[in-house]
N, C-alpha and C. Protein backbone atom coordinates (compact mmCIF):
# COMPACT_ATOMS: atom_id res chain seq x y z
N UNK A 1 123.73 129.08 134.30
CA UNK A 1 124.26 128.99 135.65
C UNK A 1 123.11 128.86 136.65
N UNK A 2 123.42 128.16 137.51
CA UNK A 2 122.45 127.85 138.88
C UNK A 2 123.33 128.02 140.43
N UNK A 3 122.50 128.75 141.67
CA UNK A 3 122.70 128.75 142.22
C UNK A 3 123.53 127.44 143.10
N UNK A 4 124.76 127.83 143.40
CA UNK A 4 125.42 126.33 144.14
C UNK A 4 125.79 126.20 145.53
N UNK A 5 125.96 127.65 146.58
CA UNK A 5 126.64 127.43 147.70
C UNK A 5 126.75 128.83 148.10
N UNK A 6 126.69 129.33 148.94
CA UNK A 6 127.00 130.60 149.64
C UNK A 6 128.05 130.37 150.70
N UNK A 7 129.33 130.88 150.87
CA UNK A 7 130.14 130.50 151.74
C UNK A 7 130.60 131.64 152.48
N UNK A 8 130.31 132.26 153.81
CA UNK A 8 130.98 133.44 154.01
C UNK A 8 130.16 134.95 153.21
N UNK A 9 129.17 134.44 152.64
CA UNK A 9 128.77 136.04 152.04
C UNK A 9 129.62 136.07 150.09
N UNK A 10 130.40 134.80 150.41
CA UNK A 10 130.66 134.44 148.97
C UNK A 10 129.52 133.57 148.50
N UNK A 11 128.97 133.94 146.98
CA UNK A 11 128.48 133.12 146.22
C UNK A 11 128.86 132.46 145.29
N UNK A 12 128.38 131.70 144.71
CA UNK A 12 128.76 130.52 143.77
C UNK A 12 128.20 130.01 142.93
N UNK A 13 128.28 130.04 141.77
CA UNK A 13 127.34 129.52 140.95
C UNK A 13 127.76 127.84 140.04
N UNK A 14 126.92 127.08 139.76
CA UNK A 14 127.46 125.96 138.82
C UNK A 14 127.25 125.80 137.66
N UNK A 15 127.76 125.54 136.82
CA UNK A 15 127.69 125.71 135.28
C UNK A 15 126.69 124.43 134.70
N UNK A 16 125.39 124.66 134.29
CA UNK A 16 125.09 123.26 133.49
C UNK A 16 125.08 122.59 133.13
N UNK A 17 125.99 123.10 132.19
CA UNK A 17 126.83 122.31 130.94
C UNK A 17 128.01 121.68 131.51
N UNK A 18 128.81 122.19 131.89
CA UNK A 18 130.41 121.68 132.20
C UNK A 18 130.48 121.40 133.74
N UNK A 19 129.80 121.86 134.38
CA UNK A 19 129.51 121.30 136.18
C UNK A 19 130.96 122.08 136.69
N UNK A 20 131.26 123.17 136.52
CA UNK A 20 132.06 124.12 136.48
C UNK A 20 131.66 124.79 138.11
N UNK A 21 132.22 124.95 138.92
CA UNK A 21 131.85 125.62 139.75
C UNK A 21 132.11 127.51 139.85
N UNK A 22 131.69 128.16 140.11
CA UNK A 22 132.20 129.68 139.14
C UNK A 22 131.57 130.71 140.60
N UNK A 23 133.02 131.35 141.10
CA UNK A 23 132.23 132.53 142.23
C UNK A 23 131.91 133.88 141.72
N UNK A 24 130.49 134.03 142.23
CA UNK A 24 129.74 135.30 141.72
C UNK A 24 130.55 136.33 141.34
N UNK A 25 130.57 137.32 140.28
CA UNK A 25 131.68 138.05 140.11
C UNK A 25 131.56 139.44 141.04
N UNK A 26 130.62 139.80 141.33
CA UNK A 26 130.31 140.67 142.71
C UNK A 26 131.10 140.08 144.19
N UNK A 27 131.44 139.04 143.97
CA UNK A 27 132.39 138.57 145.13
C UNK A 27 134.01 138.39 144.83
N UNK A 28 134.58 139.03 143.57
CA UNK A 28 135.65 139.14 143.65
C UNK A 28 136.46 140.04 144.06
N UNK A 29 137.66 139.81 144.04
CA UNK A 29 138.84 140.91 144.43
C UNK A 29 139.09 141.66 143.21
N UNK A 30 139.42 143.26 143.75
CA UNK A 30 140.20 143.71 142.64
C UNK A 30 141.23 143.53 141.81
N UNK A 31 141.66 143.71 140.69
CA UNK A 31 142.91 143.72 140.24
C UNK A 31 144.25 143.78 141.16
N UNK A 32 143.68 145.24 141.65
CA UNK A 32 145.31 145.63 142.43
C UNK A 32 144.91 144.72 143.99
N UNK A 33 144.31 144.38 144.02
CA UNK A 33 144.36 143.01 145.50
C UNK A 33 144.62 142.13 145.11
N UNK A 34 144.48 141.13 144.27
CA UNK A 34 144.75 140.07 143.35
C UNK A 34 146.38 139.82 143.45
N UNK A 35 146.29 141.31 142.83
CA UNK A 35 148.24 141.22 142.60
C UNK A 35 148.90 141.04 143.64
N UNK A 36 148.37 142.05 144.94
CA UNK A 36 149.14 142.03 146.17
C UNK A 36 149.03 140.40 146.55
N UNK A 37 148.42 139.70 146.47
CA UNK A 37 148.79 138.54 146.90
C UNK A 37 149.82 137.67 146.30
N UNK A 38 149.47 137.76 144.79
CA UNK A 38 150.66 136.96 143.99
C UNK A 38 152.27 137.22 144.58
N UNK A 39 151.99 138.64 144.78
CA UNK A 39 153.28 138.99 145.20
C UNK A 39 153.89 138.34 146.33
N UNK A 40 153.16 137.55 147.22
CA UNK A 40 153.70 137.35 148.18
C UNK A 40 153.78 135.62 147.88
N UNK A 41 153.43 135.00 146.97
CA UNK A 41 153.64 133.75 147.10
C UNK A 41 155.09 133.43 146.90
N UNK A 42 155.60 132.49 147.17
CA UNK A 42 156.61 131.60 147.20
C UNK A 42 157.05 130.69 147.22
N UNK A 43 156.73 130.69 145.39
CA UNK A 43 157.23 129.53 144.42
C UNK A 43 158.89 129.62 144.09
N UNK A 44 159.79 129.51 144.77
CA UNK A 44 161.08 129.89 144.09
C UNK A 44 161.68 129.54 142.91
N UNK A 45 162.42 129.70 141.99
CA UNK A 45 162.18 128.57 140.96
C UNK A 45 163.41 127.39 140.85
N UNK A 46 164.45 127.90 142.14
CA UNK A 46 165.04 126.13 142.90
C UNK A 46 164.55 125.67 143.55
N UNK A 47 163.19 125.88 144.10
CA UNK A 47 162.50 125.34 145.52
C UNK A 47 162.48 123.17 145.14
N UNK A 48 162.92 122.62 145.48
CA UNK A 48 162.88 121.67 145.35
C UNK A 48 161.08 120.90 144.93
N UNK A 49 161.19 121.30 146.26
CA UNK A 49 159.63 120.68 146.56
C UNK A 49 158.57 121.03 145.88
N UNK A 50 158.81 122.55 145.24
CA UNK A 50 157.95 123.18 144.05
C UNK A 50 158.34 122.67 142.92
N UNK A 51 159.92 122.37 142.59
CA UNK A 51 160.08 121.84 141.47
C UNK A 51 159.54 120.45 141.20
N UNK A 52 159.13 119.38 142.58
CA UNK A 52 158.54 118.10 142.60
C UNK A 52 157.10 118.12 142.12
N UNK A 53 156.62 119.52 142.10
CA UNK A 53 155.19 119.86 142.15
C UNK A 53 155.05 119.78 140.85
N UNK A 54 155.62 120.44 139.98
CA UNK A 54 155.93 121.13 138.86
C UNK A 54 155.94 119.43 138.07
N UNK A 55 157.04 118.77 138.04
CA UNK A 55 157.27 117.66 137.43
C UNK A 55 155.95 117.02 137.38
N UNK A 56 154.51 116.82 137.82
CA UNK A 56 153.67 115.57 137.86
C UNK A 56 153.21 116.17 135.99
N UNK A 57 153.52 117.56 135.43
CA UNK A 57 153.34 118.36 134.34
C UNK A 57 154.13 118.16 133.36
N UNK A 58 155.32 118.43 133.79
CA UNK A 58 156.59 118.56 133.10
C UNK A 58 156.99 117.15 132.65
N UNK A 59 156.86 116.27 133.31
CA UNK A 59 157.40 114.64 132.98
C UNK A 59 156.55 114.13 131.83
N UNK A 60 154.78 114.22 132.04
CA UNK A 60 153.90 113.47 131.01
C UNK A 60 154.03 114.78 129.73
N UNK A 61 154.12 115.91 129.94
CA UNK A 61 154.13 116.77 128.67
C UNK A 61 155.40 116.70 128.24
N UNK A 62 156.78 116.31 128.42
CA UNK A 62 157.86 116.72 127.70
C UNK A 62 157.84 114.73 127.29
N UNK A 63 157.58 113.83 127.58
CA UNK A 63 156.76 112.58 126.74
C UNK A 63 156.54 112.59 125.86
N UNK A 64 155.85 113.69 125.35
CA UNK A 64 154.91 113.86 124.28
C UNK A 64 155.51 115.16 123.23
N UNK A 65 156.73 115.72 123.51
CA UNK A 65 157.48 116.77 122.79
C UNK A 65 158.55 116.68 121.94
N UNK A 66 158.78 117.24 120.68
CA UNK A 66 159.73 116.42 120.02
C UNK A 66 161.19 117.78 120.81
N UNK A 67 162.36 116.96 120.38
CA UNK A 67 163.51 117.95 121.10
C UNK A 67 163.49 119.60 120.62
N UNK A 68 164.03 120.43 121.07
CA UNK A 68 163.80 121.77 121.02
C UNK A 68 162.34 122.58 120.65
N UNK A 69 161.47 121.67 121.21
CA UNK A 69 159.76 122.51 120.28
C UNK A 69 160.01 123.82 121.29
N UNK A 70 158.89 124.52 120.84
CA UNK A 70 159.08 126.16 121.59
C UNK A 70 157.73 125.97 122.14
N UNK A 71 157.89 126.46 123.32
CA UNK A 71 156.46 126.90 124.09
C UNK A 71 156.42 127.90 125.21
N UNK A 72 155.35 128.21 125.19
CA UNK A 72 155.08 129.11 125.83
C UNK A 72 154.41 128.89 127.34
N UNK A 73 155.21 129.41 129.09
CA UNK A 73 154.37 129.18 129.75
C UNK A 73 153.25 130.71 130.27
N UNK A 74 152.16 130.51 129.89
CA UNK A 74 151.37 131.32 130.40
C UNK A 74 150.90 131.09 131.52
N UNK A 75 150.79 132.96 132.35
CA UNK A 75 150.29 133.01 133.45
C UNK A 75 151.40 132.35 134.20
N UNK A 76 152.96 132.69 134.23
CA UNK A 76 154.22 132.38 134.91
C UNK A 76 153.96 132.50 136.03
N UNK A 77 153.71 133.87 136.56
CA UNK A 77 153.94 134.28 138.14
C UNK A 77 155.20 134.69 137.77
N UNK A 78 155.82 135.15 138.94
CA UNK A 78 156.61 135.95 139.47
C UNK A 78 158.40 135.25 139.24
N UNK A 79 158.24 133.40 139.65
CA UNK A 79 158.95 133.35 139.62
C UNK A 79 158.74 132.11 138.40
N UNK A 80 159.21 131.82 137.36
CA UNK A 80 158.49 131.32 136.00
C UNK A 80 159.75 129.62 136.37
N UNK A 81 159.42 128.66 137.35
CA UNK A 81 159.99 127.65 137.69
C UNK A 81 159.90 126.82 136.95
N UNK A 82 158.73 126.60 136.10
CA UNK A 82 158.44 125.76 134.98
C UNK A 82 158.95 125.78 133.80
N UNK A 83 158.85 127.12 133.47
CA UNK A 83 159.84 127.45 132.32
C UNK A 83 161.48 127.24 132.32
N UNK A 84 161.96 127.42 133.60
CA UNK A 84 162.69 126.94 133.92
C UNK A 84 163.07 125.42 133.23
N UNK A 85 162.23 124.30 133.82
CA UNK A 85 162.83 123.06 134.18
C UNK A 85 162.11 122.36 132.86
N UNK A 86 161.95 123.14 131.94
CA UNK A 86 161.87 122.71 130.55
C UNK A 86 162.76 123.27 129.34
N UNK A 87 163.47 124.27 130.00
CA UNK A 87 164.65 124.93 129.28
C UNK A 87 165.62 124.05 129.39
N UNK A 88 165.50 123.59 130.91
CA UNK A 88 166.86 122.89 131.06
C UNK A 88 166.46 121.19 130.21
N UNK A 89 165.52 121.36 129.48
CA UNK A 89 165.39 119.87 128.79
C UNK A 89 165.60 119.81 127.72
N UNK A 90 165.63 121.48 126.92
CA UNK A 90 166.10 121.77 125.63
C UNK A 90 164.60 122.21 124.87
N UNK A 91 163.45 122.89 125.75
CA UNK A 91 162.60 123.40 124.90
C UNK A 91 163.05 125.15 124.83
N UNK A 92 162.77 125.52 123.83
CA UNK A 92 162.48 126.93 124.00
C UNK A 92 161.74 127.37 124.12
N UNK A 93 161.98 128.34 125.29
CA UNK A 93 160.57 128.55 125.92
C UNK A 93 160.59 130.24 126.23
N UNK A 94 158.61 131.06 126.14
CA UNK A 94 158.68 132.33 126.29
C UNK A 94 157.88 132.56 127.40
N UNK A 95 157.45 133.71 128.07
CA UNK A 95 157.04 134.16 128.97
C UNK A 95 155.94 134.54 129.01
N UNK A 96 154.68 134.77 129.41
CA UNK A 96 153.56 135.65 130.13
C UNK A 96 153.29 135.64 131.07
N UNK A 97 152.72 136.54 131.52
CA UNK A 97 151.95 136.78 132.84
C UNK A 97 151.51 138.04 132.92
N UNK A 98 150.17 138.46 132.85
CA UNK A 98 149.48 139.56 132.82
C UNK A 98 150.09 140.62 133.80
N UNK A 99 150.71 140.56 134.76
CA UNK A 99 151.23 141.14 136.09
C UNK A 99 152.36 141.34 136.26
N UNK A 100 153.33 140.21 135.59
CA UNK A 100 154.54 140.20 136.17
C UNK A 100 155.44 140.18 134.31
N UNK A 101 155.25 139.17 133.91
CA UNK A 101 155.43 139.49 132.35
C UNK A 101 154.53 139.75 131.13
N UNK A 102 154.15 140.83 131.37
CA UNK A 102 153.15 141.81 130.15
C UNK A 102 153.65 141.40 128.84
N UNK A 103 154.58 141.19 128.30
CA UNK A 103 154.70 142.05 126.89
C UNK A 103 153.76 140.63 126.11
N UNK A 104 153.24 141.74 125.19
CA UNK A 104 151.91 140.63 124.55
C UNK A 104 152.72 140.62 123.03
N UNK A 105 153.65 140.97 122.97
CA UNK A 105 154.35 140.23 121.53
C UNK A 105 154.24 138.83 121.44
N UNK A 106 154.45 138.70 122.76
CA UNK A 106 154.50 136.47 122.75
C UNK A 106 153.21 136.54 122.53
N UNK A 107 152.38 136.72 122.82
CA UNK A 107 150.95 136.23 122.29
C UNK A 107 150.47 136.51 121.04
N UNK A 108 151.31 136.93 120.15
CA UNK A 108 151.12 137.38 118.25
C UNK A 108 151.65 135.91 117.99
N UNK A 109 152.15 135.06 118.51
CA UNK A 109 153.23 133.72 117.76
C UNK A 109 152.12 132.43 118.15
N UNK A 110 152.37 131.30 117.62
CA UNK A 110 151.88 129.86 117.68
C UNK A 110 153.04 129.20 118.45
N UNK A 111 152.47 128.34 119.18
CA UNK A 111 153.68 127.46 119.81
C UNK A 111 153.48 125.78 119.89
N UNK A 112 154.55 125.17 119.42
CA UNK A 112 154.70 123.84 119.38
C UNK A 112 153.27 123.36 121.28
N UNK A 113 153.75 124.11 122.25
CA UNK A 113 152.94 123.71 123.01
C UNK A 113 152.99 125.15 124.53
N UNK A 114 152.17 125.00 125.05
CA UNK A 114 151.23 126.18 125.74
C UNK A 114 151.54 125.60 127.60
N UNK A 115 151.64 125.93 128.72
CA UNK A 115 151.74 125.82 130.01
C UNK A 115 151.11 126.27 130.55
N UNK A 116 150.00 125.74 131.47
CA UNK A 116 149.46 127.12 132.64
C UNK A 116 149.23 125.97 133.45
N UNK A 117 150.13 126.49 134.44
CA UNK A 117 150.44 125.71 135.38
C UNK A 117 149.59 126.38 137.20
N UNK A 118 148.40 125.88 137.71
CA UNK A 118 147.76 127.23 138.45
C UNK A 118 147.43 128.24 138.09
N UNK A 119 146.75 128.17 136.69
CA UNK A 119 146.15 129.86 136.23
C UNK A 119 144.98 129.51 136.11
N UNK A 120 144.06 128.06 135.41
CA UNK A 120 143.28 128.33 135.37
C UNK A 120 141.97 128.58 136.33
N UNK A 121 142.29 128.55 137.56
CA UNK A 121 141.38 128.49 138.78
C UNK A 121 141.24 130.40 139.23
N UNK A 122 142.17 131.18 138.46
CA UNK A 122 142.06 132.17 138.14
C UNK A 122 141.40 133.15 137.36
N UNK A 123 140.88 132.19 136.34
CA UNK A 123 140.09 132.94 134.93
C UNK A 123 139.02 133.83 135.14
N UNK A 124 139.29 134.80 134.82
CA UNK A 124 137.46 135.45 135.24
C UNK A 124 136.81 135.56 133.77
N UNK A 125 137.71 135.38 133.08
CA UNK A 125 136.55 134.96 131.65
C UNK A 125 137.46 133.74 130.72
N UNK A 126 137.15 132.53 132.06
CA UNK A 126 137.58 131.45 131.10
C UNK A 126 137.56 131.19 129.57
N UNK A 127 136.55 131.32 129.50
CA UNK A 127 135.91 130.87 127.76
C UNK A 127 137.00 131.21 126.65
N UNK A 128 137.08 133.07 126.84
CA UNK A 128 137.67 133.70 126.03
C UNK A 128 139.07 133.27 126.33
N UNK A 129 139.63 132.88 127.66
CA UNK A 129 141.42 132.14 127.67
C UNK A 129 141.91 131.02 127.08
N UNK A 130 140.34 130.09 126.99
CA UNK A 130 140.86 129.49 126.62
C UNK A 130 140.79 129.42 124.88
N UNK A 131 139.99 130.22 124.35
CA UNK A 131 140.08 130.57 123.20
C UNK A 131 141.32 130.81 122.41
N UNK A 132 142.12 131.55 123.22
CA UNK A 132 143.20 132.35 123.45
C UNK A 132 143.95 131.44 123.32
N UNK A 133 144.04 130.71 124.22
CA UNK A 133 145.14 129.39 124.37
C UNK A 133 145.21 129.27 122.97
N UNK A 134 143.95 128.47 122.36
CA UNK A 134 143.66 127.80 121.16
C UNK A 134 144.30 128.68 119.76
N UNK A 135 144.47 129.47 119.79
CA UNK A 135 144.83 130.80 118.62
C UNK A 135 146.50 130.59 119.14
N UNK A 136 147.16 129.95 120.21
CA UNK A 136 148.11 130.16 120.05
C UNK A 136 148.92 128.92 120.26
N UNK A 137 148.45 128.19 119.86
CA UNK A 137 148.90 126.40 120.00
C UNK A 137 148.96 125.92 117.86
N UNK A 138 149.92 125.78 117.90
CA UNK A 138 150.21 125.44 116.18
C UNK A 138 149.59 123.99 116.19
N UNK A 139 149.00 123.97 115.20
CA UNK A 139 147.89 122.29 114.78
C UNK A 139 149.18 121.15 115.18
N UNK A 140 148.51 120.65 116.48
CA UNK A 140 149.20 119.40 116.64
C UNK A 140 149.64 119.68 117.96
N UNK A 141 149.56 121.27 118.52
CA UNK A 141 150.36 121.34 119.59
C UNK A 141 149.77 120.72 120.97
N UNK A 142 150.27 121.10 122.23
CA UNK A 142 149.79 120.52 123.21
C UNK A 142 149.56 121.64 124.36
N UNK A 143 148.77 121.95 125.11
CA UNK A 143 148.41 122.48 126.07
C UNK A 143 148.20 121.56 127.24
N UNK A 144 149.18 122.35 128.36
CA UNK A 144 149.19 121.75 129.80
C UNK A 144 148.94 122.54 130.53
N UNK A 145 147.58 121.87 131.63
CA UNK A 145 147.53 122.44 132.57
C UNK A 145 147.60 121.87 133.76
N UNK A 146 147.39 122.56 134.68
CA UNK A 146 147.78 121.87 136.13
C UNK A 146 146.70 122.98 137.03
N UNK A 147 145.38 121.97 137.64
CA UNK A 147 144.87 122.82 138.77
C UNK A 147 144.03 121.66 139.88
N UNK A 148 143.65 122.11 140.84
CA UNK A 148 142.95 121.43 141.81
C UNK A 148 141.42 120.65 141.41
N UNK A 149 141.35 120.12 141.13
CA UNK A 149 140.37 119.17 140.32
C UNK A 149 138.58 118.95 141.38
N UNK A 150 137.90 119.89 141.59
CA UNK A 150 136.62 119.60 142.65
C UNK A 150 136.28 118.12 142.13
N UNK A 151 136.48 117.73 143.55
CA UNK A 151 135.80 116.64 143.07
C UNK A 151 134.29 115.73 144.25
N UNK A 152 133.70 116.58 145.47
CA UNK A 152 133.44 116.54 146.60
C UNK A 152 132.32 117.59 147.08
N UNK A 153 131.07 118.01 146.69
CA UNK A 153 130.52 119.08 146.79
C UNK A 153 130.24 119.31 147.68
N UNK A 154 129.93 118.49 149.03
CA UNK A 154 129.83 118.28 150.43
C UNK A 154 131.14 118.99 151.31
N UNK A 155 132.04 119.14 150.74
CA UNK A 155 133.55 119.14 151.46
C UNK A 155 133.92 120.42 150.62
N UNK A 156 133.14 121.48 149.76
CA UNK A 156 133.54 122.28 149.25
C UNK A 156 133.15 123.82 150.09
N UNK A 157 132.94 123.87 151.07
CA UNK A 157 132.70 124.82 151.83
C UNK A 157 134.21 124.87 152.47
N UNK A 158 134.48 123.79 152.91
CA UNK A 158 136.11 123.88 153.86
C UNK A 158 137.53 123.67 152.67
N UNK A 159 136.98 123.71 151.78
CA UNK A 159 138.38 122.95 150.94
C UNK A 159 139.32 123.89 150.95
N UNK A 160 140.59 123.61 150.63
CA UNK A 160 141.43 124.76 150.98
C UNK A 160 141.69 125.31 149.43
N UNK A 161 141.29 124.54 148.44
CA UNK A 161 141.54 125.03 147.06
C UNK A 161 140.82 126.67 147.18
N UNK A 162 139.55 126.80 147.41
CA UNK A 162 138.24 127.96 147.58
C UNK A 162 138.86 128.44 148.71
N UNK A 163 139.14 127.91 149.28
CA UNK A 163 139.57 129.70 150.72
C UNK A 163 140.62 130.75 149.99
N UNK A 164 141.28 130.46 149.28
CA UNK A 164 142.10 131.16 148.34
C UNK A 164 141.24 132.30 147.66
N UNK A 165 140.94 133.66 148.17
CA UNK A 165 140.26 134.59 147.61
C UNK A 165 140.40 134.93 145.90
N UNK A 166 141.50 134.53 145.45
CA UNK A 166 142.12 134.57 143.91
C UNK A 166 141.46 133.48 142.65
N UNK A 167 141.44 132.48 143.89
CA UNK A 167 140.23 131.17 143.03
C UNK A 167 138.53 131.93 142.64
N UNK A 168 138.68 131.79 141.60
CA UNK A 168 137.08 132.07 140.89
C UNK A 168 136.45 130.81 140.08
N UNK A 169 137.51 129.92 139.62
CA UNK A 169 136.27 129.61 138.96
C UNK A 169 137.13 127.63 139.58
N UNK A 170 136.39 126.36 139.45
CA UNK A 170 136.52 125.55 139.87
C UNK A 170 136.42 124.14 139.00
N UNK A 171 137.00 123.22 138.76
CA UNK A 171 136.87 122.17 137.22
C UNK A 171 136.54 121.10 138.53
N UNK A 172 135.80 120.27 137.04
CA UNK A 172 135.95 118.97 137.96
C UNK A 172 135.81 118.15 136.22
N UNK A 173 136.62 116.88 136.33
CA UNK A 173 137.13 116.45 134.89
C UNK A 173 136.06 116.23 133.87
N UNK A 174 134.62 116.42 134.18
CA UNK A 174 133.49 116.99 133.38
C UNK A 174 133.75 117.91 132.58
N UNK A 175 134.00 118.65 133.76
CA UNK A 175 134.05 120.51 132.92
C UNK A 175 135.30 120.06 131.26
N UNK A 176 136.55 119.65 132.10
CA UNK A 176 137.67 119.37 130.65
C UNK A 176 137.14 118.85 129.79
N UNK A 177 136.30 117.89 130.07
CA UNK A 177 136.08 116.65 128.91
C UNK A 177 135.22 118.02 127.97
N UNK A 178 134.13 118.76 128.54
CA UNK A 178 133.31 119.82 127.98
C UNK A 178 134.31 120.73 127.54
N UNK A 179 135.31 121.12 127.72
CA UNK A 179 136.13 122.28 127.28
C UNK A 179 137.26 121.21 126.23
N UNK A 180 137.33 120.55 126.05
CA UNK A 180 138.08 119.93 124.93
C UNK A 180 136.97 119.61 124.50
N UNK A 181 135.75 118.93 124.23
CA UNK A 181 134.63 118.95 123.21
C UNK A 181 134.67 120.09 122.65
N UNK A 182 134.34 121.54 123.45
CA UNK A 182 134.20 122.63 122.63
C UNK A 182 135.30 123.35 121.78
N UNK A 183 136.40 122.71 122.02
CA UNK A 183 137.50 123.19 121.62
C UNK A 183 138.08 122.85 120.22
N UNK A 184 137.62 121.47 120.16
CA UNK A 184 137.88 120.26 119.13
C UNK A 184 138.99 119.75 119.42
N UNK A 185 139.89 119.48 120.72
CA UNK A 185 140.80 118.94 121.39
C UNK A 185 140.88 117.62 122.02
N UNK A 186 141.81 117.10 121.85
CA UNK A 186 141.69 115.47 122.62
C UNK A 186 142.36 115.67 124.17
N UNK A 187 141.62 115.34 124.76
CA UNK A 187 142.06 115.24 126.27
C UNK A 187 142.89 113.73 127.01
N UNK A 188 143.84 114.02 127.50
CA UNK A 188 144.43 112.92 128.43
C UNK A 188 144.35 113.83 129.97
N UNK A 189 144.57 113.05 130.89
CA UNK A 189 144.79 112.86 132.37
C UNK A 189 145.70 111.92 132.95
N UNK A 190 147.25 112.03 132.84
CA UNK A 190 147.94 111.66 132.98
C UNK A 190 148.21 111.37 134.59
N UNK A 191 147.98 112.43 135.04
CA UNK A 191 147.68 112.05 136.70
C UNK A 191 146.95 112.87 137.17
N UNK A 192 146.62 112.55 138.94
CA UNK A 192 145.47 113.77 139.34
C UNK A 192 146.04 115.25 138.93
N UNK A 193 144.77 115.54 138.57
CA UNK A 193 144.96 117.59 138.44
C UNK A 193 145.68 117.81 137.33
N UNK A 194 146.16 116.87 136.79
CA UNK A 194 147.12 117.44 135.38
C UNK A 194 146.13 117.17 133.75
N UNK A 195 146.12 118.06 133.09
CA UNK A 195 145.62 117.82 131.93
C UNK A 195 146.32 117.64 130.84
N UNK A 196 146.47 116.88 130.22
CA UNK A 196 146.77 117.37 128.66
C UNK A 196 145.44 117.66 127.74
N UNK A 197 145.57 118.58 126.53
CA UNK A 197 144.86 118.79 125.77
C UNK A 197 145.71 119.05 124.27
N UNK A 198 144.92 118.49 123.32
CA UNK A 198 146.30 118.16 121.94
C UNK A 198 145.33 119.07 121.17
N UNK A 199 145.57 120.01 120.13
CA UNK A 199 144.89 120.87 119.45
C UNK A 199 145.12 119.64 117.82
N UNK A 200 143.81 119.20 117.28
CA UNK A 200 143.85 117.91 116.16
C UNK A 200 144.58 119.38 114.98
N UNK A 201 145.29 118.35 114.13
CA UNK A 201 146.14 118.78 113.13
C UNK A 201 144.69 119.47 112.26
N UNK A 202 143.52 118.23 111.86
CA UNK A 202 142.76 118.54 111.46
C UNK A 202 141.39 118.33 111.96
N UNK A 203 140.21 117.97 111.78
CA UNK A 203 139.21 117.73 112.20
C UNK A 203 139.06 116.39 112.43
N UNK A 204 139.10 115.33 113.41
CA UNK A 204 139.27 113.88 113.28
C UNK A 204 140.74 113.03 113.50
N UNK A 205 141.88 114.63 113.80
CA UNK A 205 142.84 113.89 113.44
C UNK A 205 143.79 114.23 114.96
């Protein structure tokens, strides 16, 4: 890591390897502050306009799903809209969220395919989540994510992605291409900010 930006008495560091942008961990919020904010967002899970949000995810990953696969969305939030509007497509689908849905039984199982839809700009120990992910995606499955993509280092002092005290760590489609290398995952980018990542059946495959 190398020094990248001081904003406000916040620091910042950039990742070498993956061009990862990452805020000092001496500049984060607590747990129980963290939460108080989640609590107040408002994602409903009929909100139309959230559900329009939701779809740029939901449309290129259920493409790529055979009928009833099971997956899991991690890191739901409060109100789990996504899970939602893939039930109603005929996946079966389970719950997490460190905060709001705890129970870590779902995380003992493999799933046809994985959701984190706005979590990963959250990670305070990416590496190991996404490890995590990987231990719970069955060979072949698919992992989707969805986050704000840096792409502007000049314009990253005002961006509104980083004023968000909850944001720690920052991608820019470097970093993915580096986190599916390390993963042994094939990456697509179906549209801005959306990832796919396919866990190979085998090595090559």
């Amino acid at each position: 890591m190398s020094d990248f930006a001081t904003v406000k008495a916040q620091r910042y560091l950039r990742c070498r390897v993956c061009a990862a942008t990452v805020m000092d961990e001496s500049c984060r919020l607590s747990e129980s502050q963290e939460r108080a904010i989640y609590e107040h967002h408002e994602n409903g899970t009929d909100d139309p306009g959230y559900r329009r949000f939701l779809s740029k995810l939901a449309e290129p990953l259920l493409a790529k799903l055979p009928a009833g696969a099971t997956g899991l969305d991690f890191g739901c939030g409060p109100g789990p809209a996504l899970a939602g509007m893939l039930g109603d497509a005929g996946m079966a689908m389970s719950l997490y969220d460190p905060f709001f849905y705890p129970a870590a039984d779902v995380l003992n199982r493999q799933y046809d395919f994985v959701t984190c839809t706005e979590v990963l700009e959250h990670l305070h120990q990416p590496a190991a989540v996404f490890r995590q992910l990987d231990s719970l995606l069955k060979p072949g499955g698919w992992l989707g994510t969805m986050t704000c993509l840096q792409t502007d280092d000049a314009r990253f002092a005002n961006w509104h992605y980083r004023r968000d005290p909850t944001h720690v760590v920052f991608y820019r489609e470097q970093t993915l291409s580096a986190i599916a290398a390390k993963m042994g995952w094939e990456l697509t980018v179906p549209v801005k900010d959306v990832a796919l990542f396919r866990k190979l059946l085998t090595p090559g495959q």
